[in-house]
N, C-alpha and C. Protein backbone atom coordinates (compact mmCIF):
# COMPACT_ATOMS: atom_id res chain seq x y z
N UNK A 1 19.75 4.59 5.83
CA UNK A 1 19.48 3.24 5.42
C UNK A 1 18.45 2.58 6.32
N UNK A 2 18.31 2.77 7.52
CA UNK A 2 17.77 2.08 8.34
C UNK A 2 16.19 2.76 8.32
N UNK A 3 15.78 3.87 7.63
CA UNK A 3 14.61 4.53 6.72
C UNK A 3 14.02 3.72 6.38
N UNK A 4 14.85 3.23 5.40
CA UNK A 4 14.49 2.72 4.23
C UNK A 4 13.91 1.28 4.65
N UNK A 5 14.42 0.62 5.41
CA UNK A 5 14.12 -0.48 5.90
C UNK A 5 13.54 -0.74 7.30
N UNK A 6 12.74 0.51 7.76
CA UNK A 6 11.55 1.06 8.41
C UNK A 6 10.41 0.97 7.62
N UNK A 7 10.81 1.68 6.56
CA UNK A 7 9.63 1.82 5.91
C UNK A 7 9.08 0.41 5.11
N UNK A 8 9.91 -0.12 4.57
CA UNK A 8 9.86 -1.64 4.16
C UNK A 8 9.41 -2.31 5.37
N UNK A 9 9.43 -2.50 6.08
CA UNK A 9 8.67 -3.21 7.28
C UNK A 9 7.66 -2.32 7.22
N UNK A 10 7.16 -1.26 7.32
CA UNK A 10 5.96 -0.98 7.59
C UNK A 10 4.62 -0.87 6.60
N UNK A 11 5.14 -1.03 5.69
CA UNK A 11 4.55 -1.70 3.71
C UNK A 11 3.81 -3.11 4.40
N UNK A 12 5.11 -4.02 4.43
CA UNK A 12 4.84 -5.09 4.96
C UNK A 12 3.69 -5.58 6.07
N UNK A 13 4.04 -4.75 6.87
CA UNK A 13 2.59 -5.15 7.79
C UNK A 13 1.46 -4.73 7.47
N UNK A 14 1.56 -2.88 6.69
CA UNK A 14 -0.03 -3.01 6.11
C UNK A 14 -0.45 -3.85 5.10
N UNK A 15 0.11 -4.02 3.97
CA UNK A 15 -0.27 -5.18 3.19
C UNK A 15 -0.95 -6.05 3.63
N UNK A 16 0.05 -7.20 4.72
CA UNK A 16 -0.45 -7.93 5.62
C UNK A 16 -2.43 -7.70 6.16
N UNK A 17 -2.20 -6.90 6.82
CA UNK A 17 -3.52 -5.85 7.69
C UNK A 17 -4.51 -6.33 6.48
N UNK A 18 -4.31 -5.64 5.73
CA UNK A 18 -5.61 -5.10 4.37
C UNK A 18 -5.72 -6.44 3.46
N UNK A 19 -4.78 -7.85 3.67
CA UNK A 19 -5.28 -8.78 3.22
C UNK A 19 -5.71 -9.90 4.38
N UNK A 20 -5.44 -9.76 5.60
CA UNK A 20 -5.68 -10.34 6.25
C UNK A 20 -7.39 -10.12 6.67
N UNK A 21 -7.98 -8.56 6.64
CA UNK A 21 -9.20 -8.36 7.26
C UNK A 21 -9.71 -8.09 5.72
N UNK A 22 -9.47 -7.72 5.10
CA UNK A 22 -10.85 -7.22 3.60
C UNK A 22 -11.15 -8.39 3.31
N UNK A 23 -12.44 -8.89 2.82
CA UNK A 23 -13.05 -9.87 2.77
C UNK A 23 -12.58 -9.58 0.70
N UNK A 24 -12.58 -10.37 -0.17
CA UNK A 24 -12.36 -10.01 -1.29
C UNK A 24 -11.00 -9.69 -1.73
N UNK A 25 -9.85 -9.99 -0.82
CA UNK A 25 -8.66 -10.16 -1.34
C UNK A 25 -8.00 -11.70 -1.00
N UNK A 26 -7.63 -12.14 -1.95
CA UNK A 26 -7.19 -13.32 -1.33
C UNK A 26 -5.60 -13.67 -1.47
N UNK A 27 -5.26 -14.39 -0.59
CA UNK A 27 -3.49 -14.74 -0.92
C UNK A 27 -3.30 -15.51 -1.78
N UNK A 28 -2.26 -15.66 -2.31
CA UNK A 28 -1.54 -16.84 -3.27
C UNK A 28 -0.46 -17.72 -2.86
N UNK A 29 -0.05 -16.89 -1.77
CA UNK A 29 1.54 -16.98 -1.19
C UNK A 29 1.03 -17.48 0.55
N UNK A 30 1.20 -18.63 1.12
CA UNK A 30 1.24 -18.44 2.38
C UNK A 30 1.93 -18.10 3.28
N UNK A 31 3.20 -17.81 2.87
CA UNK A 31 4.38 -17.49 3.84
C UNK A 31 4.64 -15.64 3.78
N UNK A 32 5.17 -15.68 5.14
CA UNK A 32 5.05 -13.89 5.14
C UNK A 32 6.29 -13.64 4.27
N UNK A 33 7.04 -14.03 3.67
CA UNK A 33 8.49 -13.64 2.39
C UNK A 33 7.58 -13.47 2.00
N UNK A 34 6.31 -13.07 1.60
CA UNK A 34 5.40 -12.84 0.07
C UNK A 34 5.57 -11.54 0.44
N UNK A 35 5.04 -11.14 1.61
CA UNK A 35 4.70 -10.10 2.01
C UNK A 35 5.61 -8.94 1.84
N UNK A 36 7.33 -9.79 2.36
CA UNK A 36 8.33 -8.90 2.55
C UNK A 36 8.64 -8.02 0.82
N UNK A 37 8.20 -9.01 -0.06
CA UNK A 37 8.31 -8.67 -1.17
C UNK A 37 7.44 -7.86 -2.03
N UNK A 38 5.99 -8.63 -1.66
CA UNK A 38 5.02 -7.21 -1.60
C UNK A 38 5.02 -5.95 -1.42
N UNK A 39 6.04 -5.42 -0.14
CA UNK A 39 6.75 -4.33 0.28
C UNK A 39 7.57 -4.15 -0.70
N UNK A 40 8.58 -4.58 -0.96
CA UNK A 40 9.37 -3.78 -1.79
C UNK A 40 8.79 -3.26 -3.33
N UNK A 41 7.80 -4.00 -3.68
CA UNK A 41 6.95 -3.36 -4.88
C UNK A 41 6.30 -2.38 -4.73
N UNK A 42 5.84 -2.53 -3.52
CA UNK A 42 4.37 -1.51 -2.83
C UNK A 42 5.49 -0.01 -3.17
N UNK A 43 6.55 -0.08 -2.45
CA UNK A 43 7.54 1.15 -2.00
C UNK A 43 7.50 2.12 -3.51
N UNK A 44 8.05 0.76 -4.37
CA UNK A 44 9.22 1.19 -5.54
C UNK A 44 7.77 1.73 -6.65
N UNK A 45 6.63 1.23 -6.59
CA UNK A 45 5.47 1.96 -7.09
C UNK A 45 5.10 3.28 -6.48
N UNK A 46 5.26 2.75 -4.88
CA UNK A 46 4.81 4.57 -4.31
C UNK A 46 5.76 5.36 -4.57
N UNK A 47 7.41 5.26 -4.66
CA UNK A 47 8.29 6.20 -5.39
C UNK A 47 8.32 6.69 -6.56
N UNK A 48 7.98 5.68 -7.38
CA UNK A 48 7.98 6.04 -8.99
C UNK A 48 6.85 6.52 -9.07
N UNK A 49 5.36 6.16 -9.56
CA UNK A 49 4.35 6.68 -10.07
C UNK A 49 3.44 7.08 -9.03
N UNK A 50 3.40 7.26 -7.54
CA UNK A 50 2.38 8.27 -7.26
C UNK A 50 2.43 9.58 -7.47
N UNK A 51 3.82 10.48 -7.48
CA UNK A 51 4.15 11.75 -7.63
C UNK A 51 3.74 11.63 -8.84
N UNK A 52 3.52 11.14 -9.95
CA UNK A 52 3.72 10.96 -11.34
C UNK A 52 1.97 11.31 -11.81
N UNK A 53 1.38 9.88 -10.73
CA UNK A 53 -0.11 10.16 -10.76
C UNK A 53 -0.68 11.37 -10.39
N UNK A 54 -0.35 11.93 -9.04
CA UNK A 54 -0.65 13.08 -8.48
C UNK A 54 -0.70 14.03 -9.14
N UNK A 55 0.79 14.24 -10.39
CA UNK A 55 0.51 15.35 -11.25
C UNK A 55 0.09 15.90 -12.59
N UNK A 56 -0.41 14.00 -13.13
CA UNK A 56 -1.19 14.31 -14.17
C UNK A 56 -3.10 13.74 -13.69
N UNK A 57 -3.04 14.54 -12.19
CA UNK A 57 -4.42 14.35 -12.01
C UNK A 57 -4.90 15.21 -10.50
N UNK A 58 -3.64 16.01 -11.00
CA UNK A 58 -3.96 17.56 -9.75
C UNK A 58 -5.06 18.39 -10.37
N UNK A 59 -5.98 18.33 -11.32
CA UNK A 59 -6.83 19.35 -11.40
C UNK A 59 -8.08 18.51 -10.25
N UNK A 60 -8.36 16.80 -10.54
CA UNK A 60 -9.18 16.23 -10.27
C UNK A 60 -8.66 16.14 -8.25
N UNK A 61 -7.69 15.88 -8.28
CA UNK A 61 -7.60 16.46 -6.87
C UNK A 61 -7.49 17.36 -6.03
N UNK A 62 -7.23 18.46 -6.81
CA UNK A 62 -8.35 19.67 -6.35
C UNK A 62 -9.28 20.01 -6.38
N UNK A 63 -10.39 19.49 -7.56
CA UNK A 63 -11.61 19.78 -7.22
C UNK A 63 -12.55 19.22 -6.27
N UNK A 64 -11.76 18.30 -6.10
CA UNK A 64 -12.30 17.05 -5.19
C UNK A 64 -11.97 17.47 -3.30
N UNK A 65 -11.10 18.06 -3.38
CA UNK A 65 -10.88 18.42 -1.98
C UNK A 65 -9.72 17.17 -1.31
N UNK A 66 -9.16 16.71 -2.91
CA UNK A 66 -8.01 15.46 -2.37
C UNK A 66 -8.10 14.57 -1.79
N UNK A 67 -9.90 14.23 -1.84
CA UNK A 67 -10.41 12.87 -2.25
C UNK A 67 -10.02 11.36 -3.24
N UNK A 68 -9.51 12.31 -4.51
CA UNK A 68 -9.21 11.44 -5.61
C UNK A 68 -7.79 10.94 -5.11
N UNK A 69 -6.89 11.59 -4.00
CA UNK A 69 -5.96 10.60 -3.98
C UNK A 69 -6.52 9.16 -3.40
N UNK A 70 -7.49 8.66 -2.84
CA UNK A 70 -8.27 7.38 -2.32
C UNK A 70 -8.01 6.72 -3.44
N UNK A 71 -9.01 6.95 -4.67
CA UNK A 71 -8.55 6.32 -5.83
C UNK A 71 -6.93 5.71 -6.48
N UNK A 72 -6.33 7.06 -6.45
CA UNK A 72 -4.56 6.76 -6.69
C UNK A 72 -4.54 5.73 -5.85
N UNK A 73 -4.57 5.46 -4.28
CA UNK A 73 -4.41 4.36 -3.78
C UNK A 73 -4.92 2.98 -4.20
N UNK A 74 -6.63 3.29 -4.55
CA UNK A 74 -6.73 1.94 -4.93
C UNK A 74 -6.11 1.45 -5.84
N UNK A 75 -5.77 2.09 -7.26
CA UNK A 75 -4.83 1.88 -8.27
C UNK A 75 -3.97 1.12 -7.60
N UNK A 76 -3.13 1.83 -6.97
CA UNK A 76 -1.39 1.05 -6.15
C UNK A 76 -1.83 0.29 -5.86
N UNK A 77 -2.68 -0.20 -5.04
CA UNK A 77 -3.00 -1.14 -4.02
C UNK A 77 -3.49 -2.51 -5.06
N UNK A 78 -4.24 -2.55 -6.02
CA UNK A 78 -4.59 -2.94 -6.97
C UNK A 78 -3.53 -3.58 -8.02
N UNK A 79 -2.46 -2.49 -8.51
CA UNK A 79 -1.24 -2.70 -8.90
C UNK A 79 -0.12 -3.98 -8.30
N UNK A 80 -0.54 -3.24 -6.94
CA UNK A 80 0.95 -4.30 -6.47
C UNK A 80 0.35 -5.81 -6.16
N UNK A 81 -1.25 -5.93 -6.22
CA UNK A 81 -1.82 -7.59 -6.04
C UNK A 81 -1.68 -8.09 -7.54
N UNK A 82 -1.39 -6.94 -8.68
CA UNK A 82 -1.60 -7.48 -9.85
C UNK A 82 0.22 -7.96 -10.17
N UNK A 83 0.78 -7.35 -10.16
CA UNK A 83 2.42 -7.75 -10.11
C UNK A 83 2.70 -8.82 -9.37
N UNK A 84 2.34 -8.75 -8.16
CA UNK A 84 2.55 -9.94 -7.18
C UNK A 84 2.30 -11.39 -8.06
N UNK A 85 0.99 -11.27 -8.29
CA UNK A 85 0.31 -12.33 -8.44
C UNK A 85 0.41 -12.75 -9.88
N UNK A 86 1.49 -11.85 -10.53
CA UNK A 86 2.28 -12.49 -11.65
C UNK A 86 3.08 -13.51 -11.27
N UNK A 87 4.05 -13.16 -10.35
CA UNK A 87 4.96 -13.99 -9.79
C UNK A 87 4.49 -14.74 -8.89
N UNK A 88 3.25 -14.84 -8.43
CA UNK A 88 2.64 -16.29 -7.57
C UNK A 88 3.27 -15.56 -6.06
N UNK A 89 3.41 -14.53 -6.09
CA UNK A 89 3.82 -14.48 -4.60
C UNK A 89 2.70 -13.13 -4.03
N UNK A 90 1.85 -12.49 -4.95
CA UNK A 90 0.82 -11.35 -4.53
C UNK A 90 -0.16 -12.03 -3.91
N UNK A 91 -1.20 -11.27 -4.03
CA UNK A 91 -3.04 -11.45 -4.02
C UNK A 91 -3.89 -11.18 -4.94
N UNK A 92 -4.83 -11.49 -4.87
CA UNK A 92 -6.10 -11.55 -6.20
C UNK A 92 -6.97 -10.18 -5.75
N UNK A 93 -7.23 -9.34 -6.07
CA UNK A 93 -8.57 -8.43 -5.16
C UNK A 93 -9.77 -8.86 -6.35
N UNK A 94 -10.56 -8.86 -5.96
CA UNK A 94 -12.24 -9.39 -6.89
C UNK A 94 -13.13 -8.41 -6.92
N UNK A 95 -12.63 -7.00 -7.10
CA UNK A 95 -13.51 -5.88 -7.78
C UNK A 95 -12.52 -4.57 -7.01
N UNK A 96 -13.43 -3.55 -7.12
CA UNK A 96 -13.32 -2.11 -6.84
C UNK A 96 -13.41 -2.15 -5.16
N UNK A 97 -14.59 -2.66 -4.80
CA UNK A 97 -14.41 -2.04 -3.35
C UNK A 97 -13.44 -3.09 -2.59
N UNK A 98 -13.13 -3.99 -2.90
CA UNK A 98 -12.11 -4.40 -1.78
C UNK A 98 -10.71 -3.68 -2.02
N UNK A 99 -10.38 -3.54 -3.57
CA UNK A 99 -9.38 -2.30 -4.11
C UNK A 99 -9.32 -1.33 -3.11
N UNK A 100 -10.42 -0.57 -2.96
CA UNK A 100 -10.19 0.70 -2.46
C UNK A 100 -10.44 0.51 -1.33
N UNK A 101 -10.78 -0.61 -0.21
CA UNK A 101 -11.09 -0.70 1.39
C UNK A 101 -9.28 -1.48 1.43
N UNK A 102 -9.14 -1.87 0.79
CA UNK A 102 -7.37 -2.76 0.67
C UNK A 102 -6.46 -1.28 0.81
N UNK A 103 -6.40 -0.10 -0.06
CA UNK A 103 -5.63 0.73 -0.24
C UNK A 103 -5.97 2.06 1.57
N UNK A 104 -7.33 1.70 1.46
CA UNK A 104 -7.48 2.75 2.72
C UNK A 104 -7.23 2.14 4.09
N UNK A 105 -6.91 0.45 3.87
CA UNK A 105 -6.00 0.11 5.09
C UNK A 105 -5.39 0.17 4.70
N UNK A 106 -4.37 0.22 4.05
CA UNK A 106 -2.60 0.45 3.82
C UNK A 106 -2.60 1.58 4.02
N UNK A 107 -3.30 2.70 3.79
CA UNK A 107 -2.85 4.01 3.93
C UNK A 107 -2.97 4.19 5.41
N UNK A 108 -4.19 3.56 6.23
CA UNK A 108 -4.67 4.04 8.02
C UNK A 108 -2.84 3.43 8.33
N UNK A 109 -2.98 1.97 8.20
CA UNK A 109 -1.85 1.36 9.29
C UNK A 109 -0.43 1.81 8.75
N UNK A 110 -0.05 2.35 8.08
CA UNK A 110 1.09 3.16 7.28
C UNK A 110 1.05 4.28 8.12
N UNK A 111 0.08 4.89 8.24
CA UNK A 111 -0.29 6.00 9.24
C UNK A 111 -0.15 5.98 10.60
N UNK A 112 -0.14 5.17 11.41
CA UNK A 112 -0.39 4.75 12.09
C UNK A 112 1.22 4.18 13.40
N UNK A 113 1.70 3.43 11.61
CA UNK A 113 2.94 2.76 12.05
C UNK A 113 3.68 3.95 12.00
N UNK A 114 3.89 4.81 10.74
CA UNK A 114 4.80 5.83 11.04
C UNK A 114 4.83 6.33 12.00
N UNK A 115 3.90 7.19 12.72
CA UNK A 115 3.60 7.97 14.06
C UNK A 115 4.11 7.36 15.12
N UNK A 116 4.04 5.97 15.20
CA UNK A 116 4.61 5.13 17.00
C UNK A 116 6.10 5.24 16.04
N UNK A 117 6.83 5.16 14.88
CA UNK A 117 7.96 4.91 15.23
C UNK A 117 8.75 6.32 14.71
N UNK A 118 7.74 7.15 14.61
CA UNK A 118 8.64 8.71 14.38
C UNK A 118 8.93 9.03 16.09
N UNK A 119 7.72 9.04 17.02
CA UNK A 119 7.65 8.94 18.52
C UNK A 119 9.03 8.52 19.48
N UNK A 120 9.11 7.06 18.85
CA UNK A 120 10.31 6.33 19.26
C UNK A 120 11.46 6.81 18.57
N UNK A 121 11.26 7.40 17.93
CA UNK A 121 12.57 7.96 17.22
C UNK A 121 12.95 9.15 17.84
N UNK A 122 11.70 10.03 18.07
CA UNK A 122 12.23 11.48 18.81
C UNK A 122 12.87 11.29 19.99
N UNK A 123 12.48 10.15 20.76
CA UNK A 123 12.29 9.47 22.23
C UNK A 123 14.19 9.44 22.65
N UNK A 124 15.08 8.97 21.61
CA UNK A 124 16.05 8.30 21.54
C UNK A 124 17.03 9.65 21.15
């Protein structure tokens, strides 16, 4: 359980990250509860349909050298400002490249965060 709500905090802060610095995403929501909730969409999309995406578009990410998962991200990343911002609690993104500079910070600081707290985890 306490995974699970690792990982939900760590949704949360990249979200945060990739709307705080990309120029071309904007908030709707000023309070960080947007965020916390942002996370739980971000998650329940990366559970359900990236495996889903991945495998009706494994020829294109193999030819690509698994490049095209960048794309899958911008999708998600794209996705969860578009859900959000149904409910007034997402972000707006205003084209493709802040999409896909939004999704490749969520993916660095996701990266990033996991590693210091897999570390602290071995540590203990």
């Amino acid at each position: 359980m306490t995974r699970f709500f690792l990982r939900w905090f760590v949704n949360a802060v990249a979200l945060y990250a990739a709307v705080a610095f990309i120029p071309g995403i904007i908030r709707q929501s000023p309070d960080w509860i947007s965020f916390v909730w942002l996370a739980l969409i971000f998650g329940l999309l990366n559970s359900l349909l990236r495996p889903l995406l991945k495998l009706l578009t494994f020829p294109l990410i193999f030819l690509t050298l698994g490049l095209f998962t960048l794309l899958i991200n911008t999708f998600l990343f794209w996705l969860v400002g578009y859900i959000g911002s149904t409910w007034h609690i997402g972000f707006t993104v205003e084209g493709f490249i802040p999409a896909f500079l939004g999704g490749l910070v969520v993916s660095i600081v996701s990266m990033i965060l996991n590693a210091i707290f897999k570390e602290e985890k071995k540590k203990k």
